[in-house]
Every structure is written in C-alpha cells, then in structure tokens.
C-alpha atoms as a PDB file:
ATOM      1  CA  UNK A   1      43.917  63.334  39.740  1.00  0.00           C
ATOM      2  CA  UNK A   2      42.912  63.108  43.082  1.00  0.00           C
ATOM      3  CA  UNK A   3      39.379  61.797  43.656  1.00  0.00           C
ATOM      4  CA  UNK A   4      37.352  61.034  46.504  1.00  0.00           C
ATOM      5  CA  UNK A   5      33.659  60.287  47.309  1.00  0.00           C
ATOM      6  CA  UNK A   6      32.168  61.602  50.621  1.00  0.00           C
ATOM      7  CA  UNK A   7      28.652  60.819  51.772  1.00  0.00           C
ATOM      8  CA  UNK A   8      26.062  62.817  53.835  1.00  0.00           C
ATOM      9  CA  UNK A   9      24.089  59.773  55.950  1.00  0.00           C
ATOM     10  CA  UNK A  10      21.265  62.006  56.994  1.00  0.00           C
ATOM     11  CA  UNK A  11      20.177  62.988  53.081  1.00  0.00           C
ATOM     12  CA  UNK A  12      22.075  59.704  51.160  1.00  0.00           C
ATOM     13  CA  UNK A  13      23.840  62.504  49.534  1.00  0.00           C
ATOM     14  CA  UNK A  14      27.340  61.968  47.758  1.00  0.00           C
ATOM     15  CA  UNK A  15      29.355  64.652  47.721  1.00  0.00           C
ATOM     16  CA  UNK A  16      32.547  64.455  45.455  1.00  0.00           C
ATOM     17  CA  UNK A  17      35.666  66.287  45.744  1.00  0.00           C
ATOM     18  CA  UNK A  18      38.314  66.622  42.439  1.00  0.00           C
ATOM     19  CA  UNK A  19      41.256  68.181  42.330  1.00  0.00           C
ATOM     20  CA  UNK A  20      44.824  68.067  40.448  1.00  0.00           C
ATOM     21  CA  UNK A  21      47.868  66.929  42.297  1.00  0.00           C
ATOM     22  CA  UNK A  22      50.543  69.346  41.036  1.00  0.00           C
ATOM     23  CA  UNK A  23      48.511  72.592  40.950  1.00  0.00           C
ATOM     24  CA  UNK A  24      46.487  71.518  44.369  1.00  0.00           C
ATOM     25  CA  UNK A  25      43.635  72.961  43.137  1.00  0.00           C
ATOM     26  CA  UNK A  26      39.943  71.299  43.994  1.00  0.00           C
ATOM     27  CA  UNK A  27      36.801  71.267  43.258  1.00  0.00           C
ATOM     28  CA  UNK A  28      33.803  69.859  45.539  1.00  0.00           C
ATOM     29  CA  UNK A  29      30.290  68.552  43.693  1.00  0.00           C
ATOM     30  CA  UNK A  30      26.845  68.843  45.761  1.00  0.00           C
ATOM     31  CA  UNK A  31      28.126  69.659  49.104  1.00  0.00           C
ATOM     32  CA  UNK A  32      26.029  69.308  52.024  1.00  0.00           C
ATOM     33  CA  UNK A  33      25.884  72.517  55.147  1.00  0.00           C
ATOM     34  CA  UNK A  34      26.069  69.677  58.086  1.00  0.00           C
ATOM     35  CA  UNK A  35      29.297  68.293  56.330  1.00  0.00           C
ATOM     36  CA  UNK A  36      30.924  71.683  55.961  1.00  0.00           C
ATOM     37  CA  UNK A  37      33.143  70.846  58.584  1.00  0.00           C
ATOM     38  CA  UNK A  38      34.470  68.244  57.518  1.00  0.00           C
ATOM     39  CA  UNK A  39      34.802  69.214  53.853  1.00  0.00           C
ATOM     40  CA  UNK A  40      37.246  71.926  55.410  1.00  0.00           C
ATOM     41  CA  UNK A  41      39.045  69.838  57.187  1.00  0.00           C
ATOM     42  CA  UNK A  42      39.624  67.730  54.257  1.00  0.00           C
ATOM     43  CA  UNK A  43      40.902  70.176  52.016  1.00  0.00           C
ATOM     44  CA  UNK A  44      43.123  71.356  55.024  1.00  0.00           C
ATOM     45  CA  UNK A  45      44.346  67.956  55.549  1.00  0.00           C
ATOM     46  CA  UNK A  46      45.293  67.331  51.488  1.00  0.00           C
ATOM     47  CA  UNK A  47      46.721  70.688  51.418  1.00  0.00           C
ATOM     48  CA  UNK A  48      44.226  71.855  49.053  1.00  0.00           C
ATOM     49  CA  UNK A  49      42.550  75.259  47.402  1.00  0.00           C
ATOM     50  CA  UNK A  50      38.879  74.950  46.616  1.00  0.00           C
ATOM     51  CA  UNK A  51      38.692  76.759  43.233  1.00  0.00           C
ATOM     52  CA  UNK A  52      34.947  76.025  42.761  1.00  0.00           C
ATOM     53  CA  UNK A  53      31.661  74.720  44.397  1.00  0.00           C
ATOM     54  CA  UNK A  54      29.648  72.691  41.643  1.00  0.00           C
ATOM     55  CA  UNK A  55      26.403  71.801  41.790  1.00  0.00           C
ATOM     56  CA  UNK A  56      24.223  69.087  39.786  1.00  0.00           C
ATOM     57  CA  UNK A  57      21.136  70.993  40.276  1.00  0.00           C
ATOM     58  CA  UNK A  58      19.009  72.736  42.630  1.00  0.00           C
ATOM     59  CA  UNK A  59      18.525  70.364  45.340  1.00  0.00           C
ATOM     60  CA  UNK A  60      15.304  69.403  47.365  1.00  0.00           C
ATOM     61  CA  UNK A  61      16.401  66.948  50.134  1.00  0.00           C
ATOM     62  CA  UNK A  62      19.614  69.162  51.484  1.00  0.00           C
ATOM     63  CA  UNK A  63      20.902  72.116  52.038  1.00  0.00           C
ATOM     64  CA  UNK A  64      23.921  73.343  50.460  1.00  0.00           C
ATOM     65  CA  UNK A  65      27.058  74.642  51.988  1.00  0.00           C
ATOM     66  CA  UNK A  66      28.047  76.271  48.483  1.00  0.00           C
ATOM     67  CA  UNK A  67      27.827  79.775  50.296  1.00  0.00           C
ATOM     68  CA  UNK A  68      29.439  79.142  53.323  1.00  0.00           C
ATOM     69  CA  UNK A  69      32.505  77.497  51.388  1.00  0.00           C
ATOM     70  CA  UNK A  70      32.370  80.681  49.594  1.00  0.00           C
ATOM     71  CA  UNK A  71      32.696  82.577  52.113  1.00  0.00           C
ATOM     72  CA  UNK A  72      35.714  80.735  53.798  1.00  0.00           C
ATOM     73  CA  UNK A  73      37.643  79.914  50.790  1.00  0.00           C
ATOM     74  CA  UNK A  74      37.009  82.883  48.438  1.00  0.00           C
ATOM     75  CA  UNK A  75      36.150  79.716  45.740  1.00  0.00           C
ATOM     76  CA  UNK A  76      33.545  80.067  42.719  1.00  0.00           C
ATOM     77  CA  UNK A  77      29.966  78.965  42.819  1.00  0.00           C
ATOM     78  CA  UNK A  78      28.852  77.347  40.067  1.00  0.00           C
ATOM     79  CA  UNK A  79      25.200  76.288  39.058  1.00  0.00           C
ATOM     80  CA  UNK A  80      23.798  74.819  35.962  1.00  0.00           C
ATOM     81  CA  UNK A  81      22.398  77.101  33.296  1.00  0.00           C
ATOM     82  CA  UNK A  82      18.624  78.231  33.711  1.00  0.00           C
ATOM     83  CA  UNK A  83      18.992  77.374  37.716  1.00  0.00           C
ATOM     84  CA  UNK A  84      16.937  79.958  39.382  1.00  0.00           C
ATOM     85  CA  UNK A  85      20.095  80.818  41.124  1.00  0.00           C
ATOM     86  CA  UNK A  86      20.829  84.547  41.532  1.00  0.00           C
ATOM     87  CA  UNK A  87      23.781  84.783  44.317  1.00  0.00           C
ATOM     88  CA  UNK A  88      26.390  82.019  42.133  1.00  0.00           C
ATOM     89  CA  UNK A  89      29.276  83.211  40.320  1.00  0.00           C
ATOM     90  CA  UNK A  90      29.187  81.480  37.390  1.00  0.00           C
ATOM     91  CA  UNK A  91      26.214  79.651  35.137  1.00  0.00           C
ATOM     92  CA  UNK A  92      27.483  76.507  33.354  1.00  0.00           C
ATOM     93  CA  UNK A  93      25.785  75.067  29.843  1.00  0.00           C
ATOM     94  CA  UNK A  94      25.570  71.881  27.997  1.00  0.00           C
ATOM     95  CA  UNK A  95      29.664  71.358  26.527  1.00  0.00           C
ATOM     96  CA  UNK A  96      31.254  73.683  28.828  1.00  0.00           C
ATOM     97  CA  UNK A  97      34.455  72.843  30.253  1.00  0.00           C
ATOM     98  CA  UNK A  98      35.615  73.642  33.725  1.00  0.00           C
ATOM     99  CA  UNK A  99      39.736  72.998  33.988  1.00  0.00           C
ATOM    100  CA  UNK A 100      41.738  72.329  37.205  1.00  0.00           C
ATOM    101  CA  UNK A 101      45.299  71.673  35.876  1.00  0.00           C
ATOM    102  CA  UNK A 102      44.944  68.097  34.301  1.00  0.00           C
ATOM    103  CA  UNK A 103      41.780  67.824  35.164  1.00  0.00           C
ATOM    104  CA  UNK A 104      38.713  68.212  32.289  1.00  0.00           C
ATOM    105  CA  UNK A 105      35.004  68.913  33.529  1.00  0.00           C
ATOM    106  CA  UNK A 106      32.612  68.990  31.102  1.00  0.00           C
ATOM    107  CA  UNK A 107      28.865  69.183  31.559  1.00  0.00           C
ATOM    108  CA  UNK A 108      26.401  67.210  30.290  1.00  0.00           C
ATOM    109  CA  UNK A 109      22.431  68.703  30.216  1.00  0.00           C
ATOM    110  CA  UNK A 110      20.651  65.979  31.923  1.00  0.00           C
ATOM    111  CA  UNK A 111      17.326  68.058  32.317  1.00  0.00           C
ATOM    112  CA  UNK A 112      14.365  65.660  33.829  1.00  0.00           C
ATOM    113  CA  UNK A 113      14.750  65.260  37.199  1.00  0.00           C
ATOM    114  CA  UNK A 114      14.680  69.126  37.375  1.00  0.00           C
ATOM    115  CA  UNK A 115      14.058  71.570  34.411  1.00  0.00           C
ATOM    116  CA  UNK A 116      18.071  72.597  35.145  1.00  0.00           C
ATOM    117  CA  UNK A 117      20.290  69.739  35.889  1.00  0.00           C
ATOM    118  CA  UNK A 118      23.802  68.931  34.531  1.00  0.00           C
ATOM    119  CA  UNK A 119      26.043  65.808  34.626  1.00  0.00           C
ATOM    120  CA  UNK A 120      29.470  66.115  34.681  1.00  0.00           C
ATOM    121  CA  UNK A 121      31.928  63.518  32.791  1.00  0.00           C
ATOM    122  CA  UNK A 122      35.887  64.098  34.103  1.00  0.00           C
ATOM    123  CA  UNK A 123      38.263  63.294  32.122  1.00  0.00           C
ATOM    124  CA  UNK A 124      36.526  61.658  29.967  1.00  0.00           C
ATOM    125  CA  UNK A 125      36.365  58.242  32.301  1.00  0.00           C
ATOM    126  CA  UNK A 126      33.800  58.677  34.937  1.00  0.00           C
ATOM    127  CA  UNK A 127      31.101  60.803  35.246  1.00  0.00           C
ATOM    128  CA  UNK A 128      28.934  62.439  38.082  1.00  0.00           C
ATOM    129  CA  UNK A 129      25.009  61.698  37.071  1.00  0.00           C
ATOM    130  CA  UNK A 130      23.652  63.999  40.114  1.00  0.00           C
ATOM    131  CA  UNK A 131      19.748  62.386  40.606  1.00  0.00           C
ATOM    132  CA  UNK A 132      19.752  62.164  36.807  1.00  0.00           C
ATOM    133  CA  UNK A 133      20.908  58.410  37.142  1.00  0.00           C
ATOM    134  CA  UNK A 134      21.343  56.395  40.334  1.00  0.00           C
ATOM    135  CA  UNK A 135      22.805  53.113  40.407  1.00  0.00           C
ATOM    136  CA  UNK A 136      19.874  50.684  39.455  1.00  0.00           C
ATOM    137  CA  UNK A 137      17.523  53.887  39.740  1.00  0.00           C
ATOM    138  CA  UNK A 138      17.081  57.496  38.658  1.00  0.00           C
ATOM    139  CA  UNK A 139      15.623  60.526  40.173  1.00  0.00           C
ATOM    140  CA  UNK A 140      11.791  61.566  40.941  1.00  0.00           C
ATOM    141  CA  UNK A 141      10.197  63.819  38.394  1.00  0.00           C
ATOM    142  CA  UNK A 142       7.006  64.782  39.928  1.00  0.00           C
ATOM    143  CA  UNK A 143       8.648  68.308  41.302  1.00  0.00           C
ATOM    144  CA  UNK A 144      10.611  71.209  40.509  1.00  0.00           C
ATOM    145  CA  UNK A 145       9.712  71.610  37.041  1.00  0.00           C
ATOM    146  CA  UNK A 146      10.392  68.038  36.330  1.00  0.00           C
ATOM    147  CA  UNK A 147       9.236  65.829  33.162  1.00  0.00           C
ATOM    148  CA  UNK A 148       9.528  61.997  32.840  1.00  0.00           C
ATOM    149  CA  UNK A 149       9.586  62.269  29.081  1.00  0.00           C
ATOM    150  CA  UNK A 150      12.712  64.623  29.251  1.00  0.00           C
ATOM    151  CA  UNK A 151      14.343  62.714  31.941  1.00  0.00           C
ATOM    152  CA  UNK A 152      14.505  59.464  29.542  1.00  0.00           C
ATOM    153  CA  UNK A 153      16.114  61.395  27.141  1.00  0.00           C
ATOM    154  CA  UNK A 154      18.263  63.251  28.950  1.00  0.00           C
ATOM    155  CA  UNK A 155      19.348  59.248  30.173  1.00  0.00           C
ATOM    156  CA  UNK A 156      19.139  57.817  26.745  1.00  0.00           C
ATOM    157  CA  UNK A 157      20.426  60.299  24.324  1.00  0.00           C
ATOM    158  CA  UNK A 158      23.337  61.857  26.544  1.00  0.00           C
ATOM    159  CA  UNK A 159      24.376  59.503  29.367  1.00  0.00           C
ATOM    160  CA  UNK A 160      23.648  55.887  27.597  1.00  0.00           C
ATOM    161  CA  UNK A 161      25.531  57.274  24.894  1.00  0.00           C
ATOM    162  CA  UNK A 162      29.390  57.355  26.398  1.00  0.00           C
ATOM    163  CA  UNK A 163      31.536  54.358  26.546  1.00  0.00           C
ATOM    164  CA  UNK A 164      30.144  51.572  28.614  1.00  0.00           C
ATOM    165  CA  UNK A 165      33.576  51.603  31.001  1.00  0.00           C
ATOM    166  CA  UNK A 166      32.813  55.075  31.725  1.00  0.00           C
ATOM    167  CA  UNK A 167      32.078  54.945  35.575  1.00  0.00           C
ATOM    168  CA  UNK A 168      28.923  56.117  37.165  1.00  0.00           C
ATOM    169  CA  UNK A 169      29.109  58.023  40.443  1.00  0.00           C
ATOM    170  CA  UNK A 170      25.643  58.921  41.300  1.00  0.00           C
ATOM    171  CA  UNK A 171      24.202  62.202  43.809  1.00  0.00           C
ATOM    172  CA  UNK A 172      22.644  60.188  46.084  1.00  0.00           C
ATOM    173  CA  UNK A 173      22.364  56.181  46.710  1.00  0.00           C
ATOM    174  CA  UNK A 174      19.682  54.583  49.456  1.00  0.00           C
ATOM    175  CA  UNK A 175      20.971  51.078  49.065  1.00  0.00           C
ATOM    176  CA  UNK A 176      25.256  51.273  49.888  1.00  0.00           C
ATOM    177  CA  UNK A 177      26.152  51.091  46.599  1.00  0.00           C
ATOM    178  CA  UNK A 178      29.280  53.196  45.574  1.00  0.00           C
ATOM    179  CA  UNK A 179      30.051  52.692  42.101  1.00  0.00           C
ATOM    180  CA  UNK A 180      28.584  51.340  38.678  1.00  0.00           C
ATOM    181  CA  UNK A 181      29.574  52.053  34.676  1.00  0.00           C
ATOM    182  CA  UNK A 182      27.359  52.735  32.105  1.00  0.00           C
ATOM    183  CA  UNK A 183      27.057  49.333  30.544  1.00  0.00           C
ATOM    184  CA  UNK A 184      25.764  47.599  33.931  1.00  0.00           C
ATOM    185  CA  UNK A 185      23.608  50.473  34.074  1.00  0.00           C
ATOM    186  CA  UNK A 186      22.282  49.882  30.507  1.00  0.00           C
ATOM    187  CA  UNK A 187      21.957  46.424  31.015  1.00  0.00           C
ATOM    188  CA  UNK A 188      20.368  46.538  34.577  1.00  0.00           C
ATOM    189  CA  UNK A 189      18.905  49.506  35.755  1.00  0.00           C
ATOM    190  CA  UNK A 190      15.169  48.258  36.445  1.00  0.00           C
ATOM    191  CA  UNK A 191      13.681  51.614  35.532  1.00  0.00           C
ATOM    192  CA  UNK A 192      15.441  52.030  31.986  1.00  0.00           C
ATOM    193  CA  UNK A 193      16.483  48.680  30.762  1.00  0.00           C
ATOM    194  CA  UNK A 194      14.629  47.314  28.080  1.00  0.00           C
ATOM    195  CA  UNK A 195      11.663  50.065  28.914  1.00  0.00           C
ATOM    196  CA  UNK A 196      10.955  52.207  26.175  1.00  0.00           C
ATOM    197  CA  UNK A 197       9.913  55.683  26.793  1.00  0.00           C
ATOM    198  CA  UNK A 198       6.123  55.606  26.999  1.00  0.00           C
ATOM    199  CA  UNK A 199       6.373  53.041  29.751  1.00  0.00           C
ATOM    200  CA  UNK A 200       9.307  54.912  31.710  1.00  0.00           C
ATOM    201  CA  UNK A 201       6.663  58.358  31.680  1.00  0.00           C
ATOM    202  CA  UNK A 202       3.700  55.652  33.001  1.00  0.00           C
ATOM    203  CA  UNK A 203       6.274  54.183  35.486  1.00  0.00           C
ATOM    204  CA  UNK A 204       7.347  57.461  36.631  1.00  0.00           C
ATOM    205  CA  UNK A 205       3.912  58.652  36.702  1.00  0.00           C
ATOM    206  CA  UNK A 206       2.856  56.203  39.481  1.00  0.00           C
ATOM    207  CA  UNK A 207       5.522  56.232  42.154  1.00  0.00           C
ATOM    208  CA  UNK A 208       3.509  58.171  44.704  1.00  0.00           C
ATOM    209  CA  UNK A 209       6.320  58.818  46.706  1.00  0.00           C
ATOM    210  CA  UNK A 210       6.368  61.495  49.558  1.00  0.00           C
ATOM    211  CA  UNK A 211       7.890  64.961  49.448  1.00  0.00           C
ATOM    212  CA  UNK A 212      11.266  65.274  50.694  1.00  0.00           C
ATOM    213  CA  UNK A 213      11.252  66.265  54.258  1.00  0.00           C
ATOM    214  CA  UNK A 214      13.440  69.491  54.013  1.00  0.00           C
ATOM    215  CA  UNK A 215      11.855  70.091  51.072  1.00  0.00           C
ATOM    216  CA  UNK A 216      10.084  73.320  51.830  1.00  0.00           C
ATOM    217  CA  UNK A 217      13.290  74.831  53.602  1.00  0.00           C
ATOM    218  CA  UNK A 218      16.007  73.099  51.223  1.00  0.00           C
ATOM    219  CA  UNK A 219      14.787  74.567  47.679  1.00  0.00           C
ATOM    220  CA  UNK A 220      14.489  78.361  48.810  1.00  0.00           C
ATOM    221  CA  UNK A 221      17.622  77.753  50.913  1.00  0.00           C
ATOM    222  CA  UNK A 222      19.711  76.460  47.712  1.00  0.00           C
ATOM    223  CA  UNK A 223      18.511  79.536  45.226  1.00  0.00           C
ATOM    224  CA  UNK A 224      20.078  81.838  47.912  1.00  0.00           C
ATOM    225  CA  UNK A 225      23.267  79.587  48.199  1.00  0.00           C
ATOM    226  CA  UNK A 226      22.324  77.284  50.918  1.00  0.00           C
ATOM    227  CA  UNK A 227      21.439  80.881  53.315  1.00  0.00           C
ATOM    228  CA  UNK A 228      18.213  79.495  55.029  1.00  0.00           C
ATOM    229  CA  UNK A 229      15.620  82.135  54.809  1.00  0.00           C
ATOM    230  CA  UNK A 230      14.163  83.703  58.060  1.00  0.00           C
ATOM    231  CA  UNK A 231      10.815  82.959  58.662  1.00  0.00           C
END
C-alpha cells in the first residue's frame, strides 16, 4: 500500500491519498480545490489512476476539488450516506467496503460533528477520523446539523473501540501534529479522556468559537461538488 498525507496550510486540512502498488489504482480523502494542482501532479508523478474521490463529510472550512478531479480523471465521487449531496456518484453507509486491489476501506458512521460523517479504517491498521477526532481534539458541533451527545458516541462506541495500535490520521490539525493511535488518544485527548458524556455536551456547549470563514461559500460549494455557486 502506498500511503501518503498531504496538507492544505490555508484550511489545516489533511488530505490523504491511498492506493495499491500492483494495480496503481488510488484513492484521494478530503481534497482541497487550491491543491488540485498538485494532487494531479502527484498522481502523474506515481504513475497513478484515481479510482475515487472520498469524502469524510460535507465540509465547512474548504472547498472541495472532488468535481474538478472528476472531471479530469473520469474517477468516482463518493460521499457519506444522508450527505445532502446530489451531483456524487456513489453514497457510502456504516460497514461498507470500498476495495483498491489489496487495499480494504471500510467506513465507520462517526455522525456528531455533522449529522453525515464517516471514518474510514484501511486495512484494518489506521484509520482516517475526518473532524470526528483530531489529535488531542475533536470537531465543533454547534453547525451543520451537529449534536455533542452524538459526537461522543460516535467517538466512544465506534472509534475508542478498535485496537489501541490502530493509527489515527485526523482531517485537519492546527497544532503540526501528524500522527497519533487510538490508545494515546484514549488516554490523552483533553476533550474525551476521563470526561463522561454529560460533561463532553456542557464542554462542547461553551466553546464560542467563530464561524469558519469560507463557511457561507464552502458548504453550498461542497453539495454541488466543490462548483462555487454564482452569486
């Protein structure tokens, strides 16, 4: 498996590209428009075919270049189940698999941060949380159909439950960190460790943090596959 982890600077988005060595077929997770560019010349450079475009969830802080990738590589888009979405190709649900030679996908319903969000755990050894999980964080619920309540569970119940090796690749990190696993995440994430789920609602509750800035172009944008709308 081939397995890299690119990063946006402008958004703190990650954006990860999979694919398998012998068939040199790829997938990329949460790409970003302004890194479009080099995304292609990535996959150019490794000699690869994008077979799908995967997204996390509906994003708020970026646009996505899902459509444009589409358009130049003739690959899939793919969206989470219930993702007010209407231009992908696919819809993907809770224990479906995506397959790229060797390589296993499976999603993981991490609903919380928004009302349709998925995880994805490859090959069973590391998996991408999206804004689900950060490293020593998690994502805002106060928007886009999000819930506190369901977020802990989503973190508790389906992420806090795989092997504590399993490493964590997150959708976004503020603070240059690249990498965690499940255990340190258990055992040191400020916002879930030791915090049962009453307290994680009234901590989540009273973050009074600002909208994202591309906010109000970024969510319309990404239900029409990162096409900005004319105003």
């Amino acid at each position: 498996m081939l397995f890299r982890q690119l990063f946006d600077k402008e958004s703190s988005t990650y954006t990860y590209l999979i694919a398998d060595i012998k068939t040199k077929t790829a997938v990329l997770v949460d790409p970003v428009l302004e890194q479009f560019e080099r995304d292609c010349q990535i996959l150019q450079q490794l000699e690869l075919t994008l077979r799908y475009c995967l997204e996390t969830h509906v994003h708020a802080d970026h646009v996505t270049s899902t459509g444009k990738l589409r358009d130049t590589t003739g690959c899939e888009t793919v969206v989470p189940f219930g993702a007010e979405v209407p231009c992908a190709d696919r819809y993907i649900a809770d224990g479906e698999i995506l397959q790229l030679g060797s390589v296993v996908i499976s999603a993981i319903a991490t609903p919380g941060h928004t009302n349709a969000h998925l995880a994805y755990l490859i090959n069973k050894e590391r998996v991408l949380t999206g804004d689900a999980l950060f490293i020593r964080g998690c994502g805002r619920t106060d928007f886009q159909s999000g819930d506190a309540g369901t977020l802990y569970d989503s973190v508790t119940q389906r992420l806090f439950t795989l092997p504590d090796e399993t490493l964590v690749y997150p959708g976004h990190d503020y603070q240059g960190c690249t990498v965690s696993t499940i255990g340190e995440e258990k055992r040191c994430n400020p916002r879930l460790a030791g915090r049962d789920r009453n307290s994680f609602i009234e901590l989540m509750g009273n973050l009074n943090l600002a909208f994202p800035k591309k906010m109000m172009e970024a969510v319309p944008a990404n239900q029409n596959c990162g096409r900005i709308l004319s105003t």
